[in-house]
C-alpha atoms as a PDB file:
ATOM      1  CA  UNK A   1       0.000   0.000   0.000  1.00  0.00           C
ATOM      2  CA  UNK A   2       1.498   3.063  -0.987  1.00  0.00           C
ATOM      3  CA  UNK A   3       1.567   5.679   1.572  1.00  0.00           C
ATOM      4  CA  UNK A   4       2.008   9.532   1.779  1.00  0.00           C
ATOM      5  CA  UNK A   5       3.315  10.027   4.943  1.00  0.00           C
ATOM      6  CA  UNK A   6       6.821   9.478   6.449  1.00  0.00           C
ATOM      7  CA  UNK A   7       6.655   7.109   9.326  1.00  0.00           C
ATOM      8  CA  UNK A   8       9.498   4.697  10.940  1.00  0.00           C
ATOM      9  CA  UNK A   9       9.633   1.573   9.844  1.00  0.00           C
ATOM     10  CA  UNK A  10       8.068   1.958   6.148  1.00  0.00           C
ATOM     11  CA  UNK A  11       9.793   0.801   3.175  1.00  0.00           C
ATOM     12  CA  UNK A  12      11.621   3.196   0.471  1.00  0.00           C
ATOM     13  CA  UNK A  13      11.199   1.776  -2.990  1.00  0.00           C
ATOM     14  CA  UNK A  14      13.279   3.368  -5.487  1.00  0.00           C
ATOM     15  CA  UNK A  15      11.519   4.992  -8.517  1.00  0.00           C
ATOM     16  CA  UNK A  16      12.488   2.722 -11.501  1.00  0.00           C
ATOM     17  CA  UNK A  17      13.565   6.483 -13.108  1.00  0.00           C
ATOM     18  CA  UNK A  18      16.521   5.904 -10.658  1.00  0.00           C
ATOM     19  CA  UNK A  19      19.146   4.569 -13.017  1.00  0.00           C
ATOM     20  CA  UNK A  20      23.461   4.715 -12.867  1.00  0.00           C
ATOM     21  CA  UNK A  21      23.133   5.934  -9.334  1.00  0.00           C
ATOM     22  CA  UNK A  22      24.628   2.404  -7.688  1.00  0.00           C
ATOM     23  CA  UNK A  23      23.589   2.790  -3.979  1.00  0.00           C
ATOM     24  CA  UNK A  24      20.055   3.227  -4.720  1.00  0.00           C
ATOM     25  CA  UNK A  25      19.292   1.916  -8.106  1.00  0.00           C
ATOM     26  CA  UNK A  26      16.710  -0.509  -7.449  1.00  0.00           C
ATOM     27  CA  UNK A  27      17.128  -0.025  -4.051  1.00  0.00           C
ATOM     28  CA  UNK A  28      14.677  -1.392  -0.896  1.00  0.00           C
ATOM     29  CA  UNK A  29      15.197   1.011   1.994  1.00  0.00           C
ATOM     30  CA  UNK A  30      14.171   0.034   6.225  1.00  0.00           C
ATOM     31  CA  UNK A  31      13.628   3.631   7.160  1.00  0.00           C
ATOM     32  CA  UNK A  32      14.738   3.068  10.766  1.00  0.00           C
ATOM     33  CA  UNK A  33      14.556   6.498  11.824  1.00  0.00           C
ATOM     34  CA  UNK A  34      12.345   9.733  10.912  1.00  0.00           C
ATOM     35  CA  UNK A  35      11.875  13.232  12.474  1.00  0.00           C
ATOM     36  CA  UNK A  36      11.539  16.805  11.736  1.00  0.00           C
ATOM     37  CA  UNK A  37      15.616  16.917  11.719  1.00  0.00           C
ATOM     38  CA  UNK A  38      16.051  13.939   9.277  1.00  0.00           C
ATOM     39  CA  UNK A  39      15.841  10.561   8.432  1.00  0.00           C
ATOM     40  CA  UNK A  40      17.897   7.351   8.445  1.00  0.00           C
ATOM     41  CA  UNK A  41      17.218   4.071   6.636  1.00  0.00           C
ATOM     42  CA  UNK A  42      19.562   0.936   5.503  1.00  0.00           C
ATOM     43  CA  UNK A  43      19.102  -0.453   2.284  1.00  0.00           C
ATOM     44  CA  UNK A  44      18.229  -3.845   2.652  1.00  0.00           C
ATOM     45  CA  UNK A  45      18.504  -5.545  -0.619  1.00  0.00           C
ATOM     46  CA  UNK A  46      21.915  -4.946  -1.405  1.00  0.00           C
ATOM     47  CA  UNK A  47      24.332  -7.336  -0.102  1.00  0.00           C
ATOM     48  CA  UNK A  48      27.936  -7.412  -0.139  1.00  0.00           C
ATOM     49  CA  UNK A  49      30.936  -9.568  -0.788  1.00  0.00           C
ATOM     50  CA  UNK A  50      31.595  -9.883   2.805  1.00  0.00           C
ATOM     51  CA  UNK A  51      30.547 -11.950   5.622  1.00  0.00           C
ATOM     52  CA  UNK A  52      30.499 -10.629   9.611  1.00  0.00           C
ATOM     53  CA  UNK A  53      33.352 -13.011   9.744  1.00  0.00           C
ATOM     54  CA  UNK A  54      35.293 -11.406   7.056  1.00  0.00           C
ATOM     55  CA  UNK A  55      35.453  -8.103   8.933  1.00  0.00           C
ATOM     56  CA  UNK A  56      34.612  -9.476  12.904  1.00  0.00           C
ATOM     57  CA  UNK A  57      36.888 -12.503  12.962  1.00  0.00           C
ATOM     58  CA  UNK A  58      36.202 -13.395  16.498  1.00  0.00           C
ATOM     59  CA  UNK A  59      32.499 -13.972  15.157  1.00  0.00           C
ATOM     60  CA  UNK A  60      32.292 -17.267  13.791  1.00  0.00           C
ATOM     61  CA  UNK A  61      29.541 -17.060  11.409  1.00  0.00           C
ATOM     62  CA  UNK A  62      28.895 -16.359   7.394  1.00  0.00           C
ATOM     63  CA  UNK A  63      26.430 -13.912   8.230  1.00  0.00           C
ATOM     64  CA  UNK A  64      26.331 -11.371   5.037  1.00  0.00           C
ATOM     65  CA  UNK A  65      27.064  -8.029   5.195  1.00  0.00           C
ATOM     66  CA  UNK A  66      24.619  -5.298   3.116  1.00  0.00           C
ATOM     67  CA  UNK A  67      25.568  -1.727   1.573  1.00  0.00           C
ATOM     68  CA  UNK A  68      23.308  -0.130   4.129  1.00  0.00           C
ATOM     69  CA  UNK A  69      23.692   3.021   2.307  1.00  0.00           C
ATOM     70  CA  UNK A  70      26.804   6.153   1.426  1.00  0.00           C
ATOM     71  CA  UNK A  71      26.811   7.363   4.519  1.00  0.00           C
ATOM     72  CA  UNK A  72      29.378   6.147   7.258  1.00  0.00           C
ATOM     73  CA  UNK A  73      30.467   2.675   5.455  1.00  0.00           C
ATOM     74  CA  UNK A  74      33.409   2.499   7.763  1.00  0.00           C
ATOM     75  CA  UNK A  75      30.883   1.517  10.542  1.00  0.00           C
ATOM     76  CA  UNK A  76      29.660  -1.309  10.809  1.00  0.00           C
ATOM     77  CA  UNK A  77      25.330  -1.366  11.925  1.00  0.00           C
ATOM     78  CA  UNK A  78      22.539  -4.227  12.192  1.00  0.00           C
ATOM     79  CA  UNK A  79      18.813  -4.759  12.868  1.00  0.00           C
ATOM     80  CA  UNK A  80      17.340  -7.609  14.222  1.00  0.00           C
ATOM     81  CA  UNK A  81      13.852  -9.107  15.372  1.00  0.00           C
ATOM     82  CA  UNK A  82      14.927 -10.659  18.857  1.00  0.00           C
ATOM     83  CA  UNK A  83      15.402  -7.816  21.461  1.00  0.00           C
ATOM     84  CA  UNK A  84      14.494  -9.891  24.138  1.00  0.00           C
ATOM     85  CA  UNK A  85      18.128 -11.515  23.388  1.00  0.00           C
ATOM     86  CA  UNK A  86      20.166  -8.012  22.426  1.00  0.00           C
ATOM     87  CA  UNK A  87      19.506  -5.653  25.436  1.00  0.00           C
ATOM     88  CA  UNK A  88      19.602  -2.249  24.834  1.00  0.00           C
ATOM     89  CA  UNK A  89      17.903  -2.436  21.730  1.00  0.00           C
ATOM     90  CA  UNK A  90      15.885   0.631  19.778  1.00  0.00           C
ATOM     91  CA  UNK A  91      12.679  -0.285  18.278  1.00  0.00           C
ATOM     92  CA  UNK A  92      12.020   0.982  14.732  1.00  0.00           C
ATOM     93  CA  UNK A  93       8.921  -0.569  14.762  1.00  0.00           C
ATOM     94  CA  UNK A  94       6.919  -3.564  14.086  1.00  0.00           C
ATOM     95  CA  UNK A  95       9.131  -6.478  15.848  1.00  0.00           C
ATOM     96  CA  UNK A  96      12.426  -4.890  14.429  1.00  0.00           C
ATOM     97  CA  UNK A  97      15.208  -3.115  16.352  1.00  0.00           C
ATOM     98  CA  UNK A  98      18.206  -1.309  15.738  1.00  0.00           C
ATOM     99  CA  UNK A  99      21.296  -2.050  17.441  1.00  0.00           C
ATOM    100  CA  UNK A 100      22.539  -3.335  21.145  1.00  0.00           C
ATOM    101  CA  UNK A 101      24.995  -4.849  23.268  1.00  0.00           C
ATOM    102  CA  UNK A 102      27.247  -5.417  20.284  1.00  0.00           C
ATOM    103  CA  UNK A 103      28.993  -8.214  23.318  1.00  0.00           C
ATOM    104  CA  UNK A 104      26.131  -9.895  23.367  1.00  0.00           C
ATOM    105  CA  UNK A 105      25.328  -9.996  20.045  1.00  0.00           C
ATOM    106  CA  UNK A 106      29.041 -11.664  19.191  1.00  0.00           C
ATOM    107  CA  UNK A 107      27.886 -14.787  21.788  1.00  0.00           C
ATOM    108  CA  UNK A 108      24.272 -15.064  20.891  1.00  0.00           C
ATOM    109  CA  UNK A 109      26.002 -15.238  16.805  1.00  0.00           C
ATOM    110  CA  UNK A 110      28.771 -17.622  17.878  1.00  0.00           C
ATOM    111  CA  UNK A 111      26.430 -19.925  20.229  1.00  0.00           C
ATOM    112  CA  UNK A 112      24.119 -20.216  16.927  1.00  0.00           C
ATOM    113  CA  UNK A 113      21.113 -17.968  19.058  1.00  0.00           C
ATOM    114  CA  UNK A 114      20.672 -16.139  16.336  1.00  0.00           C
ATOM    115  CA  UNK A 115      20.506 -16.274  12.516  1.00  0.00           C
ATOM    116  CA  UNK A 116      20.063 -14.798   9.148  1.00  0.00           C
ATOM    117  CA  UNK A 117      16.127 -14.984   9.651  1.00  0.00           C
ATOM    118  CA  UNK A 118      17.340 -12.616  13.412  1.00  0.00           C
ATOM    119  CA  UNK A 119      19.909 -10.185  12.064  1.00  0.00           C
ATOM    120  CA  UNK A 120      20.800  -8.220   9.248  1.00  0.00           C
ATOM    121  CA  UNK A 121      24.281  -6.603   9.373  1.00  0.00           C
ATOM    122  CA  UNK A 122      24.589  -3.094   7.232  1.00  0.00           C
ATOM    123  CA  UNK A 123      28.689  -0.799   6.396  1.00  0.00           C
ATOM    124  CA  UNK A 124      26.846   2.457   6.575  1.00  0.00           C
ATOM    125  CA  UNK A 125      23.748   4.014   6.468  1.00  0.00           C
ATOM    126  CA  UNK A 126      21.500   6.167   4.208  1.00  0.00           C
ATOM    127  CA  UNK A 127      20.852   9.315   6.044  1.00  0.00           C
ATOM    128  CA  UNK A 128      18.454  12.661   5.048  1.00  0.00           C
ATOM    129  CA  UNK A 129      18.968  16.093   6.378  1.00  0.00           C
ATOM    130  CA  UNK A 130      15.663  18.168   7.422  1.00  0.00           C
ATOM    131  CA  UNK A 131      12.841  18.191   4.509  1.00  0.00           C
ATOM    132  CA  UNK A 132      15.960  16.197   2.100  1.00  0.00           C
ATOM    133  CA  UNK A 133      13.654  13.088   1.976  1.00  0.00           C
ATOM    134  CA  UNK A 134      10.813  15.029   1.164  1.00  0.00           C
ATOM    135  CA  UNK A 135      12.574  16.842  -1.443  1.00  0.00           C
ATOM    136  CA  UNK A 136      13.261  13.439  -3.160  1.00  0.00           C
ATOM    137  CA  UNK A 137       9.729  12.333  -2.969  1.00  0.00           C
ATOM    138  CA  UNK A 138       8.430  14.843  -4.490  1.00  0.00           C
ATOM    139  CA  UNK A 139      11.134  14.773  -7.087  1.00  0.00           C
ATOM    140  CA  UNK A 140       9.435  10.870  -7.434  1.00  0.00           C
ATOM    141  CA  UNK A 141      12.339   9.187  -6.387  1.00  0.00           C
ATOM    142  CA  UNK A 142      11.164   7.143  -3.752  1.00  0.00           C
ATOM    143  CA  UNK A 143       7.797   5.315  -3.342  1.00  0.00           C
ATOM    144  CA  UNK A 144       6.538   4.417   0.428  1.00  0.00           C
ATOM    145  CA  UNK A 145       5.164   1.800   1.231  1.00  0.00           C
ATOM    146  CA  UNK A 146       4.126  -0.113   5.058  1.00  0.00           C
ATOM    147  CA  UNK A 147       6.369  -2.702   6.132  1.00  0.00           C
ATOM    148  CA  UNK A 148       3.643  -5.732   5.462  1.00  0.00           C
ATOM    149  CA  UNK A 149       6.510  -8.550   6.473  1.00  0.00           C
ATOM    150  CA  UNK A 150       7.060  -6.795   9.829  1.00  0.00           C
ATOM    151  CA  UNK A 151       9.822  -8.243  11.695  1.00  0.00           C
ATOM    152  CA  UNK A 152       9.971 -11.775   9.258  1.00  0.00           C
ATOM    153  CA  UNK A 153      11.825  -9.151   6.604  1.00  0.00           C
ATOM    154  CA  UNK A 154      14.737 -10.094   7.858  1.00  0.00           C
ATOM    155  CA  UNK A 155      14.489 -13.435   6.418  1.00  0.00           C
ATOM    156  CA  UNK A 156      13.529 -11.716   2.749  1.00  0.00           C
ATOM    157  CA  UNK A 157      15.621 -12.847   0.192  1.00  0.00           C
ATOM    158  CA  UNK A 158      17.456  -9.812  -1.294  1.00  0.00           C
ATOM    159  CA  UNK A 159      17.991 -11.356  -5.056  1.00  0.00           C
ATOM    160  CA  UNK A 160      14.374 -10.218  -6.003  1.00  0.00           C
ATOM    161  CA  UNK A 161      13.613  -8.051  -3.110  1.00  0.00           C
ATOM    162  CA  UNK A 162      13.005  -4.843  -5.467  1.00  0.00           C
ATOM    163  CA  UNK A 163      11.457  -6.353  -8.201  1.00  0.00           C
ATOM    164  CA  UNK A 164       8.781  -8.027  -5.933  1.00  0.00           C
ATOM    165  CA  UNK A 165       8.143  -5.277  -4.390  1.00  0.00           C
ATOM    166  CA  UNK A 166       7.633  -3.123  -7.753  1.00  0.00           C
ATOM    167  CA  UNK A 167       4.880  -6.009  -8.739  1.00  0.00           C
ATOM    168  CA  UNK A 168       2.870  -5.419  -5.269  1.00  0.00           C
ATOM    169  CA  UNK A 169       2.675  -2.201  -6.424  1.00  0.00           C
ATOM    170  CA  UNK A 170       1.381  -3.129  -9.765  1.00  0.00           C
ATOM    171  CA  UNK A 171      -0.132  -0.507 -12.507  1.00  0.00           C
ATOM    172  CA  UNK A 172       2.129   1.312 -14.026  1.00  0.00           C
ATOM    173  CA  UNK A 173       4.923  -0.445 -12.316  1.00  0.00           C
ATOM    174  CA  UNK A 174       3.885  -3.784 -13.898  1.00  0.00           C
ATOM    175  CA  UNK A 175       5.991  -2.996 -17.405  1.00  0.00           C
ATOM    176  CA  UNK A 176       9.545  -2.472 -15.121  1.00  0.00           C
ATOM    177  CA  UNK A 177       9.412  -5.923 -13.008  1.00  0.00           C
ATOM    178  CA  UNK A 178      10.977  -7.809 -15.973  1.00  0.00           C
ATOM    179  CA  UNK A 179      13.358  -4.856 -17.577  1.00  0.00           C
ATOM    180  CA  UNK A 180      16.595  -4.687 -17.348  1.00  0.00           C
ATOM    181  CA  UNK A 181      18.823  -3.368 -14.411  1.00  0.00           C
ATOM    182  CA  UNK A 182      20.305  -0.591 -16.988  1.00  0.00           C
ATOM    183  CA  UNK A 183      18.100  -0.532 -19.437  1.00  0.00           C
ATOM    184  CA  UNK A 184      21.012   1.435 -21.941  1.00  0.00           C
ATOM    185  CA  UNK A 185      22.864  -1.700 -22.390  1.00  0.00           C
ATOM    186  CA  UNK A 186      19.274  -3.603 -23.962  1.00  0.00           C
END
C-alpha cells in the first residue's frame, strides 16, 4: 500500500527512473529512523561480498554483510527481530530493532542464538537532512510503502527483493518488473 506520509519503519522503494546511481538503483530502503531533523534508513537488498566473519573474525559465522547506504560505510550497523536476546535495543517498529549490546550480540552469533532470519548486518547508512527526503519524494524518487513482512523481513531474500516489491505495487509499475537493471545496455 502506498503511503504519503513518512513514518518509521516503512519501506523506500526506489523509482524505476533511478538509473546509474549504484547505492540506490533498485534499491529497498528500512527507514529506521524519521523526524523533523532527518531521516535514516539501511538499504536492505543490497548485499555485499563480505561476511560478519570477514570483517569481525572473532564472530564465527557467514552472516552477510549489506551496503546499508553512502553514509558512514566504515561503521559497521545491524537490525534484528529478537530484542528480548540483544539488550539495549531501539525499536524501529513492528518487531524490528536497531542495534545493542554489540557483546552480546558476538555470543548469541557464535552460540548459533541467532541467525540470518534474526539479524541483518549493514557498512553504513542512508541518512536525510531536514525536509531532504521530502525533497526526493516529491522529485518521485522514492515510493513508500508499510512494512507488510514486519519483523519476518529479515528473512527476505534480497535477489528479487526490489522487483517483488515493484509487482505489489502493480499498474504502471507492472511494465519495469521484468526490464533490465540498466536498461542502456538492452
Amino acid at each position: 500500500m502506498i503511503s504519503e506520509t513518512l513514518i518509521k519503519g516503512q519501506l523506500l522503494i526506489a523509482e524505476p527512473s533511478i538509473i546509474g546511481d549504484s547505492s540506490f538503483n533498485r534499491a529497498v530502503i528500512l527507514l529506521a529512523d524519521h523526524d523533523k531533523d532527518g531521516s535514516v534508513g539501511f538499504i536492505i537488498n543490497k548485499p555485499l561480498k563480505y561476511t560478519i566473519n570477514d570483517l569481525i573474525p572473532d564472530i564465527e559465522s557467514r552472516l552477510k554483510i549489506y551496503n546499508g547506504g553512502p553514509v558512514e560505510q566504515d561503521n559497521l550497523y545491524f537490525i534484528h527481530n529478537v530484542p528480548d536476546l540483544i539488550p539495549n535495543s531501539i525499536e524501529i517498529s513492528n518487531g524490528i530493532y536497531w542495534g545493542g549490546d554489540f557483546e552480546s550480540t558476538k555470543e548469541l552469533i557464535n552460540s548459533g542464538k541467532i541467525n540470518k532470519n534474526n539479524i541483518r548486518f549493514f557498512l553504513g547508512y542512508t541518512g536525510w537532512s531536514e525536509s531532504q527526503l521530502e525533497s526526493e519524494m516529491n522529485a518521485n524518487s522514492w515510493i513508500i510503502t508499510s512494512n507488510s513482512y514486519k519483523n519476518k523481513i529479515l528473512g527476505k531474500s534480497p535477489a528479487h527483493f526490489w522487483k517483488e516489491q515493484i509487482i505489489e505495487l502493480g499498474g504502471d509499475y507492472l511494465i519495469w518488473s521484468n526490464a533490465p537493471e540498466n536498461p542502456y545496455l538492452n
